[in-house]
Protein backbone atom coordinates (compact mmCIF):
# COMPACT_ATOMS: atom_id res chain seq x y z
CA UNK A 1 105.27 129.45 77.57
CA UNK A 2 105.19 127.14 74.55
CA UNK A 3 105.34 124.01 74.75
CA UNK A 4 107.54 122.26 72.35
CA UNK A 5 107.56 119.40 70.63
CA UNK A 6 109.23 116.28 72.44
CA UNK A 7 111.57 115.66 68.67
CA UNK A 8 112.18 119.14 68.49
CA UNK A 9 115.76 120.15 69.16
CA UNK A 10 116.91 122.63 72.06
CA UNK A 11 120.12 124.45 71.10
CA UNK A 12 121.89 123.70 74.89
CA UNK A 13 125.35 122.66 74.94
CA UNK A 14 126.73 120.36 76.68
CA UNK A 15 129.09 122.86 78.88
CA UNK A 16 125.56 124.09 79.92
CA UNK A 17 123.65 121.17 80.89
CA UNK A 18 125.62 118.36 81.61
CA UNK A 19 128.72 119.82 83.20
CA UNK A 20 128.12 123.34 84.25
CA UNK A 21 130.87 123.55 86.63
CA UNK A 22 133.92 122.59 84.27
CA UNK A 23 134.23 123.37 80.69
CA UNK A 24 136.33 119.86 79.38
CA UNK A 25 133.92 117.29 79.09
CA UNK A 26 136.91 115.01 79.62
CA UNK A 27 137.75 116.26 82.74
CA UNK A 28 133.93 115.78 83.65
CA UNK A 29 133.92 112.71 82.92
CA UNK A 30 136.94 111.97 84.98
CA UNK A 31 135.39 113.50 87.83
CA UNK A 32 132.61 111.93 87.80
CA UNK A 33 134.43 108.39 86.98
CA UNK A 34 136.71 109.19 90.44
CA UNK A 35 133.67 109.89 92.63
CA UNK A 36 132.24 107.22 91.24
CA UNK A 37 134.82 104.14 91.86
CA UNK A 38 135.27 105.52 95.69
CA UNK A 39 130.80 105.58 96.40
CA UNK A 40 130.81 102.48 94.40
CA UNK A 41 134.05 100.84 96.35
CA UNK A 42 131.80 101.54 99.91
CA UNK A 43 128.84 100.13 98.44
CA UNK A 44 129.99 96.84 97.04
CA UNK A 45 132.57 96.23 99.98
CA UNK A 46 129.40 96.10 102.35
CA UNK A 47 127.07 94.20 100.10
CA UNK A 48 130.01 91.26 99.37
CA UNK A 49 131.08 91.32 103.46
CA UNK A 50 127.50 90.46 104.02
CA UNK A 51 127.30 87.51 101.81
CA UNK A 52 130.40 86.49 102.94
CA UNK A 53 129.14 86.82 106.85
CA UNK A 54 125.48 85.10 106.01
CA UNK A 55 127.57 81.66 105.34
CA UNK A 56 128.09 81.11 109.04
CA UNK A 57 131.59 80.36 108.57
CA UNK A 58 135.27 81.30 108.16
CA UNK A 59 135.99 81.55 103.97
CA UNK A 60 138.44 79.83 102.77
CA UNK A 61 141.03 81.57 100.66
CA UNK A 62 139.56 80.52 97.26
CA UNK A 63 136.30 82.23 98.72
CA UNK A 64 138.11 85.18 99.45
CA UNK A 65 139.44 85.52 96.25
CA UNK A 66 136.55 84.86 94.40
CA UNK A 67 134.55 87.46 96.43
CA UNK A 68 137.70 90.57 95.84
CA UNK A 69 137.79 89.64 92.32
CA UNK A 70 133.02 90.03 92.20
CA UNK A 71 133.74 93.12 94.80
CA UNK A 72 136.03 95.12 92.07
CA UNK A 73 134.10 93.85 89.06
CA UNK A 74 130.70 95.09 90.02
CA UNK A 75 132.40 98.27 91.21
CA UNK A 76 133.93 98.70 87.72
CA UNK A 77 130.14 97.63 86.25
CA UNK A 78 128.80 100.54 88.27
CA UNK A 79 130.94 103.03 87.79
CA UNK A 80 131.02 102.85 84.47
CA UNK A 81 127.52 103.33 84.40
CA UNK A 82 127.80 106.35 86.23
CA UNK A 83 130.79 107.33 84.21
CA UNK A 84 129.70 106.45 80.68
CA UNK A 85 125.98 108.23 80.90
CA UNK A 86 128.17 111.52 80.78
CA UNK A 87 130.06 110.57 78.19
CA UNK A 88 127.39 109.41 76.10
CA UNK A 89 125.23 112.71 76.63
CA UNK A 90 128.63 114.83 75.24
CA UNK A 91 128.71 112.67 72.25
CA UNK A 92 125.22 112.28 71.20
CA UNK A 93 125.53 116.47 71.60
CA UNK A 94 128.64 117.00 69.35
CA UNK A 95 127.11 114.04 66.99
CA UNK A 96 123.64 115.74 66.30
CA UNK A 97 124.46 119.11 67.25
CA UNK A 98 121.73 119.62 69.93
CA UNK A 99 119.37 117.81 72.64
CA UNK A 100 115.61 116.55 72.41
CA UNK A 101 113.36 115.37 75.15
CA UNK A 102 114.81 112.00 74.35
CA UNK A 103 118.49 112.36 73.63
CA UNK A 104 118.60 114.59 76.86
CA UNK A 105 118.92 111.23 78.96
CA UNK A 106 116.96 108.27 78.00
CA UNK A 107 119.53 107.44 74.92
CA UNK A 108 122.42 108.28 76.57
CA UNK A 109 120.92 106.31 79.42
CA UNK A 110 120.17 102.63 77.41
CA UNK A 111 123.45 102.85 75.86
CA UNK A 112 125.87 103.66 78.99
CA UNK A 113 123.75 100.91 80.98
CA UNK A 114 123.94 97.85 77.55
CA UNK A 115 127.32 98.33 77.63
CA UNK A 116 127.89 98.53 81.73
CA UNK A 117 125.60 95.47 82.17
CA UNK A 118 128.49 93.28 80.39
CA UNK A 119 131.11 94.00 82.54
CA UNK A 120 129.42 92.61 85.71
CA UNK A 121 128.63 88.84 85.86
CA UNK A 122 126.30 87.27 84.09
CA UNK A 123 124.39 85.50 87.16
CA UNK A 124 124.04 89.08 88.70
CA UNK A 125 122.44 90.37 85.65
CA UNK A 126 118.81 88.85 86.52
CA UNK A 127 118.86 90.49 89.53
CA UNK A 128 120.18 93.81 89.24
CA UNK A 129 117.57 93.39 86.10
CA UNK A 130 114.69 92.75 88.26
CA UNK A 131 115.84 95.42 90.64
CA UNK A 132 115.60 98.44 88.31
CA UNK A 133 112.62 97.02 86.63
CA UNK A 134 110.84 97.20 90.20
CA UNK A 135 111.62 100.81 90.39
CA UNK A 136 111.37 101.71 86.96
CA UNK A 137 107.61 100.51 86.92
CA UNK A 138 106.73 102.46 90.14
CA UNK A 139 108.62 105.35 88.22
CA UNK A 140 106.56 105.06 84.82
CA UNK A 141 103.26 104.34 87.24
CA UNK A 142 104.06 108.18 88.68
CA UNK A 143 104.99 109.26 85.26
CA UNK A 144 101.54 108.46 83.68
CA UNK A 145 99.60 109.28 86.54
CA UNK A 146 101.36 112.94 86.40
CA UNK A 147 99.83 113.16 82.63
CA UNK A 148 96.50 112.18 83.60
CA UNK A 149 96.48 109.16 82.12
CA UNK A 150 96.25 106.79 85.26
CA UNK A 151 94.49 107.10 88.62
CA UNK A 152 95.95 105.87 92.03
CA UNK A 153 94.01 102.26 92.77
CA UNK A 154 92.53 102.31 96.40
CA UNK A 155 94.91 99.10 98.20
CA UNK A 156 96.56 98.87 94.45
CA UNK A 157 99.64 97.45 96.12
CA UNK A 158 97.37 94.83 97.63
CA UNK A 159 95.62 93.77 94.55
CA UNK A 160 99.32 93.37 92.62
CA UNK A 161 100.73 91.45 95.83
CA UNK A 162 97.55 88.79 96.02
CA UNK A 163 97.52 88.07 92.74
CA UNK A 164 101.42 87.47 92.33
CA UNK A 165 101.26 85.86 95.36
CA UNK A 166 98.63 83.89 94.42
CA UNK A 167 100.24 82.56 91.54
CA UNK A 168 103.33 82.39 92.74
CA UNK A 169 101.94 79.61 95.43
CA UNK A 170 100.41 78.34 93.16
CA UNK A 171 103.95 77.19 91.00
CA UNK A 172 105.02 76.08 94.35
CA UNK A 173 102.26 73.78 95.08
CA UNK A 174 103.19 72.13 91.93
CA UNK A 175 106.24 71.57 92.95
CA UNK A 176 107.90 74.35 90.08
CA UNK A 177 110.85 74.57 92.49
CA UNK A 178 112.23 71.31 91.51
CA UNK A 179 112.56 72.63 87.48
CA UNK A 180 113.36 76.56 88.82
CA UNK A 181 115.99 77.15 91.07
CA UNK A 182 114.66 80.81 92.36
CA UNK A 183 115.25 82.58 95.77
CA UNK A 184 111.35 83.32 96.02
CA UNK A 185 110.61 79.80 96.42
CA UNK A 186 112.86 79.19 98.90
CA UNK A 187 111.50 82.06 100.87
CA UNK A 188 107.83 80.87 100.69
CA UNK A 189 109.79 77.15 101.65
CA UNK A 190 110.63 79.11 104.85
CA UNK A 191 107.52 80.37 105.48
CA UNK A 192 104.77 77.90 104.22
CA UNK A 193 106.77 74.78 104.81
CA UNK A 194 106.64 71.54 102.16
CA UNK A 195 103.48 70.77 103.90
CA UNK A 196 101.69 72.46 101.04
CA UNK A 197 103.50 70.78 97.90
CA UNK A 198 101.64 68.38 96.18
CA UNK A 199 103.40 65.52 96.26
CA UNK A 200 103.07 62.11 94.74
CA UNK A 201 103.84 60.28 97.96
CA UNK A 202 101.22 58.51 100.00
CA UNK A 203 99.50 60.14 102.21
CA UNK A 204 99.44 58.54 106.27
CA UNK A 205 95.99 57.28 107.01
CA UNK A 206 93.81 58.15 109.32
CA UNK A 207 95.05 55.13 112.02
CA UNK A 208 98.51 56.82 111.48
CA UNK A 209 97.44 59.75 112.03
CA UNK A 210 95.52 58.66 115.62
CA UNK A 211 98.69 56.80 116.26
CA UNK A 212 100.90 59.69 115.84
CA UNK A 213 99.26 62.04 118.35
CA UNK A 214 98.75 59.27 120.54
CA UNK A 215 102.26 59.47 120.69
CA UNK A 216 102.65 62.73 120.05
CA UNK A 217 100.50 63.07 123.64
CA UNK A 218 102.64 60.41 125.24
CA UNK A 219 105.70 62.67 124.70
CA UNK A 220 103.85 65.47 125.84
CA UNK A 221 102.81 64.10 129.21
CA UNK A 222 106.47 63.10 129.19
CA UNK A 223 107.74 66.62 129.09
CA UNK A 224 105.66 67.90 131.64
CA UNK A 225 107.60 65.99 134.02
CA UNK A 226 110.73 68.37 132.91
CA UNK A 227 112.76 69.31 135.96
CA UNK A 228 111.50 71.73 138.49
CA UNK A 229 112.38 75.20 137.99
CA UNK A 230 113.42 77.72 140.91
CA UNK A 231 110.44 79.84 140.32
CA UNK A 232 106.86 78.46 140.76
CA UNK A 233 105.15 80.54 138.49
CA UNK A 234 107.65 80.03 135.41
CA UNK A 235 107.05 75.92 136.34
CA UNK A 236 103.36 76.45 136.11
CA UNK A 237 103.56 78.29 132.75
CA UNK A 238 105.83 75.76 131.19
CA UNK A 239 103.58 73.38 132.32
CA UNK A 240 100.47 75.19 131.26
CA UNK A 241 101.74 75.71 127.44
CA UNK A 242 103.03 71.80 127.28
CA UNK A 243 99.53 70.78 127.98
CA UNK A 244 98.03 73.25 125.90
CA UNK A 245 100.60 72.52 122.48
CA UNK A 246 99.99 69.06 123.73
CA UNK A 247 95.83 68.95 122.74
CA UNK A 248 96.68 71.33 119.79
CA UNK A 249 98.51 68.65 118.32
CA UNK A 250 96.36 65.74 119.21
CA UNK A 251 93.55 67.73 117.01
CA UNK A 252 92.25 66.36 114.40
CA UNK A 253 93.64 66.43 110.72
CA UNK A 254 92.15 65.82 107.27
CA UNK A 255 93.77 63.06 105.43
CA UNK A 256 94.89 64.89 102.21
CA UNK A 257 97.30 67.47 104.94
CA UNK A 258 100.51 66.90 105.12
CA UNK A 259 101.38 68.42 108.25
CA UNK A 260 102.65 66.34 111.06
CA UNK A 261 100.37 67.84 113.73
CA UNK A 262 96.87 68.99 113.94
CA UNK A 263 95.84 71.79 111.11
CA UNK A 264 94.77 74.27 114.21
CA UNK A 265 98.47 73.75 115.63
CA UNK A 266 100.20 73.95 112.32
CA UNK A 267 98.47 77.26 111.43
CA UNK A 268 98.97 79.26 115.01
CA UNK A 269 102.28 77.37 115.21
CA UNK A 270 103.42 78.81 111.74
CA UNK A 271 101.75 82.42 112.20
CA UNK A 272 103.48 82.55 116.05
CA UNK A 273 107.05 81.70 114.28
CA UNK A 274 106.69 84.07 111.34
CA UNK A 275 105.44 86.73 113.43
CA UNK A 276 108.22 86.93 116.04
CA UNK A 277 110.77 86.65 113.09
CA UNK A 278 109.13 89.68 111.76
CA UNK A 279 108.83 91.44 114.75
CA UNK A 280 112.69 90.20 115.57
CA UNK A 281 113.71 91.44 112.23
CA UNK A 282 112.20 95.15 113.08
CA UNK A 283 113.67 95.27 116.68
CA UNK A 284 117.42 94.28 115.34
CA UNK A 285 116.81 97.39 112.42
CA UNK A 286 115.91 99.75 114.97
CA UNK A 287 118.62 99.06 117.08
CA UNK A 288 121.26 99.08 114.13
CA UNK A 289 119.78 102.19 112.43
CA UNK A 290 119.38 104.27 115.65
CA UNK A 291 121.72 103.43 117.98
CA UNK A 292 123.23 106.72 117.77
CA UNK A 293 119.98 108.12 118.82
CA UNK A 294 119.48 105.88 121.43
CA UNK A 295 122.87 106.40 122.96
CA UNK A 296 122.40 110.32 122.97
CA UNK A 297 118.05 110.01 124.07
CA UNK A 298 117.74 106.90 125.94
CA UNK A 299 114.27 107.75 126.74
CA UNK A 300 113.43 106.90 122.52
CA UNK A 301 114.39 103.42 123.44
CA UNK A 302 111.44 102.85 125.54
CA UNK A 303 109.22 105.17 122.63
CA UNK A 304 110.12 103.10 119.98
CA UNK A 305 109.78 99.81 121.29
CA UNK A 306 106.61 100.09 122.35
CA UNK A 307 105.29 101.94 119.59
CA UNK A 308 102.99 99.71 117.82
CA UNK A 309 104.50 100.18 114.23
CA UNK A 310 107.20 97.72 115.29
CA UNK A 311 104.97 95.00 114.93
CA UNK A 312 103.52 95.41 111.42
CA UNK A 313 106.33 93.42 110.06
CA UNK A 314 105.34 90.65 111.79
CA UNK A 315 101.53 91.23 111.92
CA UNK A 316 102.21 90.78 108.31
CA UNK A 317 103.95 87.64 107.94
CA UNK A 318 102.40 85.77 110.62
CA UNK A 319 98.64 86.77 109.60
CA UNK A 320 99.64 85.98 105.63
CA UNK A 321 101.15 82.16 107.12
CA UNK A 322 98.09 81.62 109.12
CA UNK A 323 95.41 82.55 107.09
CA UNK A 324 97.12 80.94 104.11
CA UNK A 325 97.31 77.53 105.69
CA UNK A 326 94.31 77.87 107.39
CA UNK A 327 92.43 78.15 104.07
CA UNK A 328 93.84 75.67 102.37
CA UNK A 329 93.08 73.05 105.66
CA UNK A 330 89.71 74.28 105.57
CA UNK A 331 89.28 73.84 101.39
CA UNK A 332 90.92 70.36 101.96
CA UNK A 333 88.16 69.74 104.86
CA UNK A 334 85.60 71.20 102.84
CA UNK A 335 85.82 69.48 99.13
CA UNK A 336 87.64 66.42 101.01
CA UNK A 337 90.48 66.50 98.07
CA UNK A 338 93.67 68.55 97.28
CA UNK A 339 94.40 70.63 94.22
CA UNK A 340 96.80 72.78 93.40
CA UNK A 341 94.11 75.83 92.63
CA UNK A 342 93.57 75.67 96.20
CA UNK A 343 96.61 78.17 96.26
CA UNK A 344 94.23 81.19 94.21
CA UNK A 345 91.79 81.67 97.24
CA UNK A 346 94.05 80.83 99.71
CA UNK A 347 96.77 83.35 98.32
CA UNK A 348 94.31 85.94 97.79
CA UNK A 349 92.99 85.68 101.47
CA UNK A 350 96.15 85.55 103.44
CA UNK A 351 97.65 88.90 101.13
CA UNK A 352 94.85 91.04 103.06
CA UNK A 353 97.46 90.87 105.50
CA UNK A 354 100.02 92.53 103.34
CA UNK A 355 97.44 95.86 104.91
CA UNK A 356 99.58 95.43 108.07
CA UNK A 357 102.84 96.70 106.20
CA UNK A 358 102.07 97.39 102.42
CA UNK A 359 105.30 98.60 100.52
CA UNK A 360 105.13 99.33 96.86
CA UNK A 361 108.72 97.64 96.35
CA UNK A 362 107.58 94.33 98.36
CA UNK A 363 104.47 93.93 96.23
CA UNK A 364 106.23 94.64 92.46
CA UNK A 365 109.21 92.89 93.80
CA UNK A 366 106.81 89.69 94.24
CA UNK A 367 104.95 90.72 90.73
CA UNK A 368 108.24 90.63 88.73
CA UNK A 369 109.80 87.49 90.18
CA UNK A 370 106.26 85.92 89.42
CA UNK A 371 106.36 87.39 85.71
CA UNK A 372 110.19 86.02 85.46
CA UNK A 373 108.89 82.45 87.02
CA UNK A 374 105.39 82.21 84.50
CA UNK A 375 108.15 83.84 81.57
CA UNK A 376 110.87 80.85 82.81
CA UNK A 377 107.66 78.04 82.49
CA UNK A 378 106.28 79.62 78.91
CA UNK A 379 109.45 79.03 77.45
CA UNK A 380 110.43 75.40 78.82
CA UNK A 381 106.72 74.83 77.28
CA UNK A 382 106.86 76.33 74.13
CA UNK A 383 104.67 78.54 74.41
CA UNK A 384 106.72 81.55 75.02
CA UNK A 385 109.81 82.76 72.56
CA UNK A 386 113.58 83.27 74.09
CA UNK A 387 114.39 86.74 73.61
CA UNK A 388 118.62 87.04 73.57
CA UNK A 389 119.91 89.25 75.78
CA UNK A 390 116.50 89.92 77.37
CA UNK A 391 117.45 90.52 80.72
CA UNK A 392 120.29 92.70 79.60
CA UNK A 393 117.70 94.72 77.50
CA UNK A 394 115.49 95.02 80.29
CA UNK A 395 117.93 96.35 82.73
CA UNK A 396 119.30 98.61 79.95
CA UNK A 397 115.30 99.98 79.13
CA UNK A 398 114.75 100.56 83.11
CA UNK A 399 117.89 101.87 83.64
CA UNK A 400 117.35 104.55 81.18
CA UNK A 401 113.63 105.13 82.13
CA UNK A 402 115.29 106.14 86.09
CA UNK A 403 117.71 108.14 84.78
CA UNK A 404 115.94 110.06 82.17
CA UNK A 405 113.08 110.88 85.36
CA UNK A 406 115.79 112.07 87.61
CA UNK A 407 116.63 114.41 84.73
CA UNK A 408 113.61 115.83 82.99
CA UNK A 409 110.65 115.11 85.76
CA UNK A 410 112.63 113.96 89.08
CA UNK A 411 109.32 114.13 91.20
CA UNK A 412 108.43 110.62 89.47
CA UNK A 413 111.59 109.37 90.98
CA UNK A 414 111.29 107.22 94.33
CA UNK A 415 113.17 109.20 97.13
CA UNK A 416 116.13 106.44 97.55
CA UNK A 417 117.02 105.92 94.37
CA UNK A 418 117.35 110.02 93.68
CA UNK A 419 119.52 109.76 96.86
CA UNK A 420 121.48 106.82 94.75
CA UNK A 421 122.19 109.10 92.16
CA UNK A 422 123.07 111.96 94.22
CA UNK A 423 125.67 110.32 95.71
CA UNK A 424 126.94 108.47 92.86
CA UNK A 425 127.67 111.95 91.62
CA UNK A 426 129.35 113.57 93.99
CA UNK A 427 126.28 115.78 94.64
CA UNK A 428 126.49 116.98 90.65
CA UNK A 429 122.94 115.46 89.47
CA UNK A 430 121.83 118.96 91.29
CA UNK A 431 124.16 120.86 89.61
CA UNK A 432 122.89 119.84 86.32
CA UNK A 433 121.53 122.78 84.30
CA UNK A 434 117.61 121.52 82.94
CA UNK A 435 116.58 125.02 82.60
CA UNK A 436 116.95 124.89 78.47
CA UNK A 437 114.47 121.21 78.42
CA UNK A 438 111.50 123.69 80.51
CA UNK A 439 110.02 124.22 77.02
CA UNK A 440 109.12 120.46 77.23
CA UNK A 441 106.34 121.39 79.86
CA UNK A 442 107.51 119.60 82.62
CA UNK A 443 108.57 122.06 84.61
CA UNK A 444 111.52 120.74 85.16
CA UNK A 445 113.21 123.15 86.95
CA UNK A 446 110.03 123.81 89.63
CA UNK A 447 110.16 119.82 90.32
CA UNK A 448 114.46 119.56 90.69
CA UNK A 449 113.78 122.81 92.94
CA UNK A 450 111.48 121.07 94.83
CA UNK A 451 113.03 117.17 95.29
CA UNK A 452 115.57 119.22 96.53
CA UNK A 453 114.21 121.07 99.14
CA UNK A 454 112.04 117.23 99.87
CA UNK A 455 114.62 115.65 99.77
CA UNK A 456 116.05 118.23 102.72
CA UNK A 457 113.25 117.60 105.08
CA UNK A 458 113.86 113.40 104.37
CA UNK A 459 115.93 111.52 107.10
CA UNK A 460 117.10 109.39 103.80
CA UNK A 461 118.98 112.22 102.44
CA UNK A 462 119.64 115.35 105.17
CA UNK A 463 123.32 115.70 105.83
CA UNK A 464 123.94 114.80 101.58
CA UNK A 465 121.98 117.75 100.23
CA UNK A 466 122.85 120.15 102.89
C-alpha cells in the first residue's frame, strides 16, 4: 500500500469518520455533549467530595457553595472538551474540504482544549496542565520509539526519578519552599522532615546534645516503669523496644544534624514510619478496590495479603527515607560540614529504591513538577522569560498530542487514559471510522482492532468494551 504523505489530503467526510452512526453533525455533537455532562457529573462529584472529606471537618455553607459552584464548572470545562473536539473536526472538514494526518485530530484537538482550558479555574489550570503533560510525554516516548527513533532505557524510569528527585531535594534543602508554595514540597516535608533544611539558626552543641539524651534516657527509664500489662509477654516486649529506642536515641550525632535524636534512630525511625504508611496505604486500596471479591472468595483475602507485592509501596518509601537521610548523616560525618549539594548523592542513592515499585507516571510526575519548580526559580532570577498563557498552551499541546494518538496510532496511548476517552464518549471513540487515514502507514485500523481486543483482556476496562 502507499504510503502517503502526512500534508496530503484524504477525501473522508466527516459522516464517515467522525460520526458514522448519525448523519447531522449537530446531532453528534449533542450526543456526545449529553454523554459527556452525565460521565463528567460522576467524575467531578467524587473528586470535589474527596477534598471536601480530606479537611477533617463539617463545611460550612460558604464551603459548600464554593465547592457546587468548582463541581459544575470543571464539569462544563470537560465536557466541552469532549464536546467541542467534534465540533471542531466537522468544521475544519467543511472549511478545507478534506482531512490530513494533522487536521484528522491534533488541530481539532489544540483548539477544542485552548478554548475548554478557560472555562475551568485558573488555579486548576497548572495541574490539569501538568497532568496531561505527564501522559502526553509517556505517549510521544511510545510514539518515537514505534518509528525507530528511540530505544527503551534499561531502569529509564529510575534514572528520570533520581535525578528529579535529586534536584528537587536539593530546592528543598535551600529552603525554596519558603518563595514556592508547591504540593511536592510539602510531600517531601512529610517524608524527610525539616531536619534536612538548611537553616540559618544555630546549631545545639555538642554539651546540648549529651544533655538531651541524657534526658532523653532519663525519660526512657521512666517509661519502662509504664503500668503492668495483663499479658507477660506483651510487658516484656514493650519493655524490650523502650530500652532498645531508648540507646538508639542516646547515639551519637554530628553537630551540623538537625535531628533531635541520634542519626541511626532518625533514619530507621523515618524508614519504619514511611514504610507502614506505604504498606497501610496498599492494604486500605485492596480492601476498597476488591471488596466485592473478597465478599464472594474469602479465601483471596488471605492470598492477597500475604502476597509480597503489597509491600513494595512501602519498601519504596521507607528504603528512599532511610537511605536518603542516612547519606546525608554520613556526608555530614564524613566532610564534618553541611551543604546543600549534599542532596545530589544522597537523592540519587535513596531513588534505587524507587526499583521496589517503579511507575512511569510517579517518576515523570516528579520530573515535571521539578521542571515547573527550576522554570518557577529561572524566572524570579531572570534568567528565564515568562511565556503568557504557558500553562494553558501546554495543556492545550498535550491535550492534542493524547487525542490525536487515540485516533491515528492508539497503541501509543497508556491503557487508562484510552479507557478515559472511551467513556467520555459513550463508547463512540470505537466507533470512529480511521479506515480512510491507513494510507498514513500506521496501521491504524490493525492497532484500534487490537487496543480493543487489549483493552478486553484488562481489568481497567472489561465490562466498558464488552
Amino acid at each position: 500500500m502507499q504510503v502517503l504523505s502526512k500534508m496530503t489530503s484524504v477525501p473522508v467526510t466527516c459522516l464517515e469518520y467522525v460520526h458514522p452512526w448519525t448523519p447531522s453533525c449537530t446531532l453528534a455533537t449533542a450526543e456526545l455533549m449529553i454523554v459527556g455532562v452525565q460521565y463528567c457529573l460522576r467524575i467531578y462529584a467524587a473528586v470535589y467530595a474527596l477534598s471536601l472529606a480530606m479537611r477533617g471537618r463539617i463545611p460550612s455553607l460558604p464551603e459548600l457553595t464554593k465547592t457546587l459552584r468548582g463541581w459544575l464548572q470543571s464539569t462544563v470545562f470537560l465536557t466541552t472538551n469532549a464536546y467541542s473536539y467534534s465540533m471542531a473536526m466537522c468544521l475544519l472538514r467543511r472549511v478545507l474540504g478534506s482531512f490530513n494526518f494533522y487536521t484528522v485530530s491534533y488541530v481539532p484537538a489544540f483548539l477544542a482544549a485552548l478554548v475548554s482550558i478557560m472555562i475551568e479555574r485558573s488555579s486548576r489550570r497548572g495541574m490539569l496542565a501538568l497532568y496531561v503533560s505527564n501522559v502526553a510525554t509517556e505517549t510521544f516516548w511510545n510514539m518515537l520509539q514505534a518509528r525507530g527513533l528511540v530505544r527503551s532505557i534499561p531502569y529509564g524510569e529510575i534514572i528520570i526519578f533520581g535525578i528529579s528527585t535529586s534536584v528537587l531535594m536539593y530546592c528543598f534543602r535551600r529552603n525554596r519552599q519558603l518563595d514556592y508554595r508547591d504540593s511536592m514540597f510539602d510531600v517531601v516535608r512529610f517524608a524527610i522532615g525539616d531536619s534536612e533544611v538548611m537553616k540559618p539558626e544555630p546549631v545545639a552543641s555538642v554539651e546540648g546534645s549529651s544533655s538531651s539524651t541524657t534526658d532523653g534516657k532519663n525519660r526512657a527509664n521512666q517509661r519502662t516503669k509504664s503500668p503492668k500489662f495483663p499479658l507477660p509477654f506483651i510487658q516484656a516486649f514493650l519493655q524490650a523496644y523502650t530500652q532498645l529506642t531508648g540507646r538508639l536515641k542516646a547515639m551519637g550525632k554530628h553537630t551540623l544534624c538537625r535531628h533531635r535524636h541520634g542519626c541511626l534512630y532518625d533514619t530507621l525511625s523515618s524508614g519504619a514510619r514511611m514504610f507502614s504508611m506505604g504498606l497501610g496505604i496498599q492494604v486500605v486500596m485492596k480492601l476498597v478496590l476488591q471488596m466485592r471479591k473478597f465478599i464472594s472468595r474469602p479465601a483471596m483475602i488471605r492470598k492477597t495479603f500475604l502476597n509480597k507485592d503489597i509491600a513494595k509501596l512501602g519498601l519504596f518509601l521507607g528504603g528512599f527515607t532511610s537511605i536518603y537521610k542516612m547519606s546525608s548523616c554520613l556526608l555530614r560525618h564524613l566532610t564534618n560540614s553541611d551543604s546543600p549539594m549534599f542532596a545530589f548523592p544522597s537523592g540519587l542513592l535513596a531513588s534505587v529504591a524507587f526499583a521496589f515499585y517503579s511507575d512511569n507516571t510517579i517518576a515523570l510526575y516528579v520530573m515535571w513538577k521539578t521542571l515547573q519548580i527550576i522554570y518557577n526559580w529561572g524566572i524570579d532570577k531572570g534568567y528565564l522569560p515568562k511565556v503568557p498563557g504557558f500553562t494553558v498552551l501546554l495543556y492545550a499541546t498535550s491535550t492534542a498530542l493524547l487525542f490525536h494518538a487515540a485516533t491515528i496510532e492508539p497503541e501509543s496511548l497508556r491503557a487508562s487514559y484510552w479507557k478515559f476517552l472511551y467513556s467520555i464518549s459513550g463508547g463512540r471513540i470505537t466507533i470512529m471510522d480511521r479506515s480512510g487515514f491507513d494510507v498514513y502507514g500506521m496501521n491504524t485500523t490493525g492497532q484500534i482492532r487490537n487496543m480493543i481486543e487489549l483493552c478486553k483482556t484488562q481489568p481497567i476496562l472489561q465490562g466498558r468494551l464488552s
